[in-house]
Protein backbone atom coordinates (compact mmCIF):
# COMPACT_ATOMS: atom_id res chain seq x y z
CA UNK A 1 71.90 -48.16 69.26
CA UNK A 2 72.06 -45.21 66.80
CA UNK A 3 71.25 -42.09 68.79
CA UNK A 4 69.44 -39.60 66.74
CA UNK A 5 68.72 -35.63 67.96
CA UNK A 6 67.03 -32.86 66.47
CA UNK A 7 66.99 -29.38 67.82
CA UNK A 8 65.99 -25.56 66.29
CA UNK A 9 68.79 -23.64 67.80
CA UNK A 10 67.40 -20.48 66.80
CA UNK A 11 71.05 -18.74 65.44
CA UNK A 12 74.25 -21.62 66.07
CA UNK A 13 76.12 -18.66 67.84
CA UNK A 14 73.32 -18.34 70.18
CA UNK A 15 72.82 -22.25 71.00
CA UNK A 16 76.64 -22.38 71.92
CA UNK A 17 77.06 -19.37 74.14
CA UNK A 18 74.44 -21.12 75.81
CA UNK A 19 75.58 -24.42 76.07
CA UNK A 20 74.89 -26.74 73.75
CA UNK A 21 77.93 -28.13 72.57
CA UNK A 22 78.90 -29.58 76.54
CA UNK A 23 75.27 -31.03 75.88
CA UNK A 24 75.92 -32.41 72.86
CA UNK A 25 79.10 -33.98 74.09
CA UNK A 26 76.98 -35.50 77.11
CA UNK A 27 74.94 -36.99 75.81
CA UNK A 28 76.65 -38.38 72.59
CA UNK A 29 74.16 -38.46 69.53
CA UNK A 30 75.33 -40.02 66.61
CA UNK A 31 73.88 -37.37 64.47
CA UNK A 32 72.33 -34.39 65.72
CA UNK A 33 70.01 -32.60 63.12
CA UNK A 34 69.21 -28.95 63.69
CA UNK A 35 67.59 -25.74 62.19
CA UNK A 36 67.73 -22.22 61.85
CA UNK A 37 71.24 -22.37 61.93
CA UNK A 38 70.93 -18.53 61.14
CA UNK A 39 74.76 -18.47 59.52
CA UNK A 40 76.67 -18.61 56.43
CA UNK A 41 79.30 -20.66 54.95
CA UNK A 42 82.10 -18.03 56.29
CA UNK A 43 80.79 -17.62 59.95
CA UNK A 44 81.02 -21.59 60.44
CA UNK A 45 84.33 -21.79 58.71
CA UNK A 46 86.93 -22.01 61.41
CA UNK A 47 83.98 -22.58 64.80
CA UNK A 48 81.38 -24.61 63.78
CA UNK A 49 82.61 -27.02 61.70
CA UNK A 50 82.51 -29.20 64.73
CA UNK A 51 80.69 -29.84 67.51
CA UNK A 52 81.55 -32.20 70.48
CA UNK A 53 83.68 -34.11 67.92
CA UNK A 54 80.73 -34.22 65.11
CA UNK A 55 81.55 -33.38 61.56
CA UNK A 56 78.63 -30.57 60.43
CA UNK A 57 77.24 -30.66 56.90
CA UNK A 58 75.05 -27.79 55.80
CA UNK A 59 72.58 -26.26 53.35
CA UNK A 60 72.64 -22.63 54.83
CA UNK A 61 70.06 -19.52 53.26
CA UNK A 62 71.11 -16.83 50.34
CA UNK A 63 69.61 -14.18 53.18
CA UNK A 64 72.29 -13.89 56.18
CA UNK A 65 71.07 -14.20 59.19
CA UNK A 66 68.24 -16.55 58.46
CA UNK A 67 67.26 -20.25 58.23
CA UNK A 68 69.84 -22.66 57.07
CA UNK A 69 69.69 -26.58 58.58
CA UNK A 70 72.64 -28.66 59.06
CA UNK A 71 73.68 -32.61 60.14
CA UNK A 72 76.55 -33.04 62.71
CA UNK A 73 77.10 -36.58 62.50
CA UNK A 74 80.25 -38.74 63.45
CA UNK A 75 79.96 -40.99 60.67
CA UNK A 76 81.30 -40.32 57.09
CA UNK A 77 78.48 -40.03 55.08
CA UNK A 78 78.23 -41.46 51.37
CA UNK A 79 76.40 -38.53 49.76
CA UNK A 80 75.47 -34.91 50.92
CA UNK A 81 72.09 -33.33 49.32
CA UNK A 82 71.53 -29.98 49.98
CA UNK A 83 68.31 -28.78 49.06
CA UNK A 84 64.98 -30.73 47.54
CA UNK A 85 64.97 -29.40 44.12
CA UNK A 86 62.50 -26.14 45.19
CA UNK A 87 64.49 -23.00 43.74
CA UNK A 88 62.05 -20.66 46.05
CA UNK A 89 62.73 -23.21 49.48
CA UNK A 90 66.56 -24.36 48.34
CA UNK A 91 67.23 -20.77 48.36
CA UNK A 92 66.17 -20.41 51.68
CA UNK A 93 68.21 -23.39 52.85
CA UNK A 94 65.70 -25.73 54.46
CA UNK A 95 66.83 -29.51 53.60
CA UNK A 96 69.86 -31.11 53.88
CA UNK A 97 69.98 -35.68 53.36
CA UNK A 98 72.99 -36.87 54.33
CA UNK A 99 73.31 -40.72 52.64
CA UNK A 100 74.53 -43.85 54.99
CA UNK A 101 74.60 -46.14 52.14
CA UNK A 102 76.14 -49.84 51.76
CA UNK A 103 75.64 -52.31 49.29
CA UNK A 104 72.83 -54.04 51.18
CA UNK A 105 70.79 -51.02 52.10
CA UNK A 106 69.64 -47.18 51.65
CA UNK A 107 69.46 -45.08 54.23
CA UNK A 108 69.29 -41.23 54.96
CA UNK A 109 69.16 -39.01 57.69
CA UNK A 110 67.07 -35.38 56.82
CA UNK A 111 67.13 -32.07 58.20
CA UNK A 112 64.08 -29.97 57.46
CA UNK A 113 63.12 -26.54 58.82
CA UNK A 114 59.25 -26.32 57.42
CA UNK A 115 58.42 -22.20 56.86
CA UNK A 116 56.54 -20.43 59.72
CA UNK A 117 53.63 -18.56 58.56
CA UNK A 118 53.09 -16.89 62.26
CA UNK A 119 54.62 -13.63 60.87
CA UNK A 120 52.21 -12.53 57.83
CA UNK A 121 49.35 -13.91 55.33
CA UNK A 122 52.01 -14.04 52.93
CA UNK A 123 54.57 -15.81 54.69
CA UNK A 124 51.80 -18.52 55.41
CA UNK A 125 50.85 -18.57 51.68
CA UNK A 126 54.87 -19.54 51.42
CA UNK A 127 54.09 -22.38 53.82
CA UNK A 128 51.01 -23.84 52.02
CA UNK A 129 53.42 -23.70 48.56
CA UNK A 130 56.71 -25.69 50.59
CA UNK A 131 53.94 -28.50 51.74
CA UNK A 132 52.61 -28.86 48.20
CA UNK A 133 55.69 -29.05 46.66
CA UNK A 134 57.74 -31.32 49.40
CA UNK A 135 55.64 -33.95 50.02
CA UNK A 136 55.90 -35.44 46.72
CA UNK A 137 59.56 -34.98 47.36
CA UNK A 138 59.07 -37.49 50.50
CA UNK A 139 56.87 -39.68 48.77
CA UNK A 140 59.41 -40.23 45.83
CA UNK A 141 62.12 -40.67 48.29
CA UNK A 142 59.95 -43.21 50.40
CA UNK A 143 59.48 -45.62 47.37
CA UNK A 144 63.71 -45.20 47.01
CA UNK A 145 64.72 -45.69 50.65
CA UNK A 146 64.27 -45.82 54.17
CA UNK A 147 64.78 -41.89 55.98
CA UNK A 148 64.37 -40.39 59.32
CA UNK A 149 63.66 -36.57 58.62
CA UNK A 150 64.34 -35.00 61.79
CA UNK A 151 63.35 -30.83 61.73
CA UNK A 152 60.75 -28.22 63.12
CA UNK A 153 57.70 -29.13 61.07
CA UNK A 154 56.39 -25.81 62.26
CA UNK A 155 52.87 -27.85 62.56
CA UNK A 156 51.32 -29.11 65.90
CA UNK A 157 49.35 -32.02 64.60
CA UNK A 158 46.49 -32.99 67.00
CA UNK A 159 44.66 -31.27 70.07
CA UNK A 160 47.29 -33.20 72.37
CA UNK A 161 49.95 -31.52 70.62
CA UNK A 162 49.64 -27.74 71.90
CA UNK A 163 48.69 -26.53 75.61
CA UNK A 164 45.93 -24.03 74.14
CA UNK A 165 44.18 -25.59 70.69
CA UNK A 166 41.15 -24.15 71.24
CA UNK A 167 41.77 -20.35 70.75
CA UNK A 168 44.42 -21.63 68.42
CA UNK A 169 42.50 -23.56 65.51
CA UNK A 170 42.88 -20.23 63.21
CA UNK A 171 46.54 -19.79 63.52
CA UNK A 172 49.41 -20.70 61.86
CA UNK A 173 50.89 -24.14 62.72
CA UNK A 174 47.39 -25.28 63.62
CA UNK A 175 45.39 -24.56 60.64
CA UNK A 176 43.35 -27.28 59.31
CA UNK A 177 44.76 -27.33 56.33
CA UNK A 178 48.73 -28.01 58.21
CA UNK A 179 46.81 -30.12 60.21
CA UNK A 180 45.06 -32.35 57.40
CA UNK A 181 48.45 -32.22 55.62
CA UNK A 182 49.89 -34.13 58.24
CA UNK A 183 47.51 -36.50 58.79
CA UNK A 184 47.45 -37.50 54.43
CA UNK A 185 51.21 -37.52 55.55
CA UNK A 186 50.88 -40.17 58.66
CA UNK A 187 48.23 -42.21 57.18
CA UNK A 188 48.88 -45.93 57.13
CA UNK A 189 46.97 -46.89 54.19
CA UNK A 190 46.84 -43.92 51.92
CA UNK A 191 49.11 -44.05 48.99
CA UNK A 192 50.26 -40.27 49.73
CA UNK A 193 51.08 -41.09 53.38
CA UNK A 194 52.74 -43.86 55.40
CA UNK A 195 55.23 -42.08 57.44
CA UNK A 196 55.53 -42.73 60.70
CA UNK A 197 55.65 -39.90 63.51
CA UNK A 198 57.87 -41.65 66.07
CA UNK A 199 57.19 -40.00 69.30
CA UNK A 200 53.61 -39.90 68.71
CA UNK A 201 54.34 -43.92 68.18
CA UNK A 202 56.10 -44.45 71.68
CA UNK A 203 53.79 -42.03 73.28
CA UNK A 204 50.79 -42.25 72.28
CA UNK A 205 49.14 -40.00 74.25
CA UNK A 206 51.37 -37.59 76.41
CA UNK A 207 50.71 -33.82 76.36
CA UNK A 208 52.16 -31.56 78.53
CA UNK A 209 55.63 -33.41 78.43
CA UNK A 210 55.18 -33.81 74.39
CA UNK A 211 55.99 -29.63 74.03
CA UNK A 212 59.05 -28.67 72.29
CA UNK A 213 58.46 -25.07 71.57
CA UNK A 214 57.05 -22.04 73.97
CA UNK A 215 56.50 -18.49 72.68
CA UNK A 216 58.92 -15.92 73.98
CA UNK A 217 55.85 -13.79 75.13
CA UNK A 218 54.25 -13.54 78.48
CA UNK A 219 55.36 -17.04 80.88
CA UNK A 220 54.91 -19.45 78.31
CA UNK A 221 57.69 -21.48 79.49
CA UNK A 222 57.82 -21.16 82.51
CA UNK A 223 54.00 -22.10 82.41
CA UNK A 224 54.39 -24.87 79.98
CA UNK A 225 52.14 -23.38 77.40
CA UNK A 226 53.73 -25.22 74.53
CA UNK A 227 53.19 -26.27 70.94
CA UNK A 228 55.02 -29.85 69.74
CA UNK A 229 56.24 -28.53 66.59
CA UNK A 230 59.75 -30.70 66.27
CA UNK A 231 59.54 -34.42 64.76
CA UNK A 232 60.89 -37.34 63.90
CA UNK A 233 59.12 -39.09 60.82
CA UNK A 234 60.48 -41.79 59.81
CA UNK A 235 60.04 -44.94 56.96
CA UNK A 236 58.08 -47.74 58.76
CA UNK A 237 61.12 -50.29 58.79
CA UNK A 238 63.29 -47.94 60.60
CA UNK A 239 60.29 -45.97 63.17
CA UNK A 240 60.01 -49.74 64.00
CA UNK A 241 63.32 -49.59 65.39
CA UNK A 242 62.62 -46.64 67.51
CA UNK A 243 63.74 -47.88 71.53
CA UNK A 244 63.29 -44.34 73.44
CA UNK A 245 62.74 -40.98 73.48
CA UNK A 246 63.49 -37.89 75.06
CA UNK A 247 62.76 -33.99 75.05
CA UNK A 248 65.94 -32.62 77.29
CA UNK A 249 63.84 -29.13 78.92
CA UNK A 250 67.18 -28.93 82.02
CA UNK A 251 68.49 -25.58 79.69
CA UNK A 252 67.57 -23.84 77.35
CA UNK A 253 69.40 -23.48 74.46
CA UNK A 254 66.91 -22.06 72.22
CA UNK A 255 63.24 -21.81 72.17
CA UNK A 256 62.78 -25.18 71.10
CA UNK A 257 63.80 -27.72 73.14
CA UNK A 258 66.01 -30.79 71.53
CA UNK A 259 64.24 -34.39 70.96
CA UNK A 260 66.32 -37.47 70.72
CA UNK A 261 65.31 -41.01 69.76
CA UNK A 262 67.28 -43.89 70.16
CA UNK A 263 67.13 -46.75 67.28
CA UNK A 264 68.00 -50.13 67.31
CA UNK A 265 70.53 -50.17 64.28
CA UNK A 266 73.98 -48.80 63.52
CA UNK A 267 75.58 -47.07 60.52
């Protein structure tokens, strides 16, 4: 079984004074993907490198203090991408591929941290740009090999996906435009789709336990009013492969909670 995680730790130095690398260590992932790492090349250097025995890789942000994805994985990888070939997204260090390839296959494991557009109209203009220009990135890498992109999509798909869609249909992460976005992405028959979203595969239709990110306002967590913003979308041949999943809400390490499937292939 290859044991895949994904988790926005909202600032590394956070997610470890509050845990996360006993977790990590527990529960043994294979590769854990995560986001905001919220850090630089020189704050990792010497502390972060590793984490419960995983090498990191990472494609951090010019602006300190912000963004930045990385790929703790305990196998050696055979190529490490940073970035998608966006100068305006690259710089703000949102993808990193890290390459598991043999002679008899392709394979890649993706970190993406999709822009939030919750904090101004121009911030969600950014958003609409990064999903025009990064899903013919996916497409073209599709037609080359078979991916899991793990990350917080920063989109809650259907009405099943967030506790209150109604009062939420004009705000970011649950425009129709996001929303329609996703579904072109996740279509089985249209040429620009054919991704697979693998939770929504093995469960089909849970709600309340789908949620893997609550506000930090009023009792949202504590009253489950959640959004399921963090994925994994995957190549058909490997979602396919997908065995069992898992949102771990016992602590919090951030304000997204971390989702692990478990896949029935090895590196």
């Amino acid at each position: 079984m290859f044991r895949l995680t994904s988790l926005n730790l909202n600032g590394i130095r956070s997610a470890t004074s509050k845990g996360v690398e006993s977790w990590i260590a527990d529960t043994g992932p294979d590769c854990i993907c995560v986001q905001e790492v919220k850090a630089q090349a020189a704050d990792i250097d010497g502390r972060f490198e590793q984490l419960a025995g995983l090498q990191g890789h990472f494609h951090f942000a010019e602006k300190k203090g912000y963004s930045g994805v990385g790929i703790y994985t305990r196998h050696e990888p055979s190529e490490v991408i940073a970035g998608f070939g966006s100068p305006e997204f690259d710089a703000e260090g949102r993808f990193l591929e890290l390459r598991f390839d043999t002679p008899s296959r392709k394979l890649s494991i993706i970190s993406a941290y999709f822009p939030s557009g919750s904090s101004s109209e121009e911030r969600q203009l950014a958003k609409f740009r990064f999903l025009e220009v990064f899903h013919p990135h996916l497409m073209h890498t599709k037609a080359q090999r078979e991916f899991i992109l793990c990350g917080d999509i920063n989109i809650a798909h259907q009405q099943i996906d967030l506790k209150n869609w109604r009062s939420n249909q004009k705000n970011s992460g649950f425009l129709p435009e996001e929303r329609a976005w996703m579904t072109k992405l996740l279509h089985t028959t249209d040429p620009g789709g054919g991704l697979i979203d693998v939770y929504r595969q093995l469960q089909p239709t849970a709600t309340d336990t789908a949620y893997t990110w609550w506000s930090n306002r009023g009792q949202a967590y504590a009253n489950n009013v959640g959004w399921r913003l963090d994925y994994h979308l995957a190549t058909p041949a490997l979602a396919s492969l997908a065995r069992a999943e898992h949102i771990y809400k016992g602590t919090k390490f951030s304000d997204h909670a971390p989702i692990t499937v478990d896949y029935a292939f090895t590196l």
